[in-house]
Protein backbone atom coordinates (compact mmCIF):
# COMPACT_ATOMS: atom_id res chain seq x y z
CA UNK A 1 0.00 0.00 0.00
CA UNK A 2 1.28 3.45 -1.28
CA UNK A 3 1.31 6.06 1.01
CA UNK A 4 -0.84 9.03 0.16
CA UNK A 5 0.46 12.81 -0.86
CA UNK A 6 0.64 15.04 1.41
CA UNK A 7 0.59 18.88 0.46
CA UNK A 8 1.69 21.94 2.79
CA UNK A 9 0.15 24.92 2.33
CA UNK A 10 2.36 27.35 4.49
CA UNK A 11 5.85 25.88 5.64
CA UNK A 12 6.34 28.36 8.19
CA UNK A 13 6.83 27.86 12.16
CA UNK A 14 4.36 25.06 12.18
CA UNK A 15 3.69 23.84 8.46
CA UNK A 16 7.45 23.27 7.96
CA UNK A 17 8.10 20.95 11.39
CA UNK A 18 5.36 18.72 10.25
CA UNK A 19 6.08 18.58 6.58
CA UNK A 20 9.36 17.37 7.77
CA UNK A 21 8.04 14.52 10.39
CA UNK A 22 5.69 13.26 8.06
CA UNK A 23 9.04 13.30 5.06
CA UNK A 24 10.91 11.29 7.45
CA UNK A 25 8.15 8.82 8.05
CA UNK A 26 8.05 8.39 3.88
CA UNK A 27 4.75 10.39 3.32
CA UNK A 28 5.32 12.16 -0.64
CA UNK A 29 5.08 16.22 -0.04
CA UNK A 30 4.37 18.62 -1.68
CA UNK A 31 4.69 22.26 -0.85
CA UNK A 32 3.81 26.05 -1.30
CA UNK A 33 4.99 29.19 0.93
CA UNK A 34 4.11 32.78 0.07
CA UNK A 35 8.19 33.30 1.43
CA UNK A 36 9.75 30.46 -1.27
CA UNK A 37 12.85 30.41 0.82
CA UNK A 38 10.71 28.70 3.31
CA UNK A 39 9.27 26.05 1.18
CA UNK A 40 12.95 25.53 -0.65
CA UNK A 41 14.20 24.38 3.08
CA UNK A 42 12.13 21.29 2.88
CA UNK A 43 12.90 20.61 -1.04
CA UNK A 44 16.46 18.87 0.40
CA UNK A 45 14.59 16.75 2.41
CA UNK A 46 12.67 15.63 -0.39
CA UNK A 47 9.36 17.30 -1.20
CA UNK A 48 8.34 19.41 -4.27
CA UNK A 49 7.90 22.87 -3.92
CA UNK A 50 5.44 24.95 -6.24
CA UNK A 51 5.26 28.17 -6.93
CA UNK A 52 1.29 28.56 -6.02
CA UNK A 53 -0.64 26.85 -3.77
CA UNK A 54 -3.40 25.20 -6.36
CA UNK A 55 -0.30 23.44 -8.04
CA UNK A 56 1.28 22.58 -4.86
CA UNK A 57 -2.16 20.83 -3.84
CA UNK A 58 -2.92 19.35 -7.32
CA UNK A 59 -3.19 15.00 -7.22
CA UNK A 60 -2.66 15.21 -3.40
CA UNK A 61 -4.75 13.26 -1.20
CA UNK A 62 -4.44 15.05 1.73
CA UNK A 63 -4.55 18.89 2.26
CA UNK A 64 -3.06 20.60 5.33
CA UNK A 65 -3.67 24.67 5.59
CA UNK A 66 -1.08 26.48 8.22
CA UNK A 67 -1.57 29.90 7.80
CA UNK A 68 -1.31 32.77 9.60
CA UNK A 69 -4.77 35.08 10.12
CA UNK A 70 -3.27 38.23 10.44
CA UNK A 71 0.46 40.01 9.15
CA UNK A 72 3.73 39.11 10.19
């Protein structure tokens, strides 16, 4: 049984700690930050990194939101 894909939308302070946990446990990832540099971290650990968030959730199974609601 495959495991299913996993997409990140928002890699920051809490997106990018469980992107990584569920990379080491083999889960495919994909990713989107609206601060790239963020997103890139986790691209040597093995996910894909798009450059909006509708690609980075396209053919992924599962769909995890961590967003901030206001600026920083």
């Amino acid at each position: 049984m495959s495991l299913q894909t996993v997409a990140f939308i928002g890699t920051g302070i809490m997106g990018k700690p469980m992107a990584r946990n569920l990379l080491h446990a083999g889960y495919p990832v994909r990713a989107w930050n609206r601060s790239a540099a963020k997103a890139e971290e986790l691209s040597a650990q093995g996910a894909e990194v798009f450059a909006t968030p509708a690609e980075a959730a396209e053919g992924a199974q599962v769909l995890i939101c961590m967003l901030s609601d206001g600026p920083t």
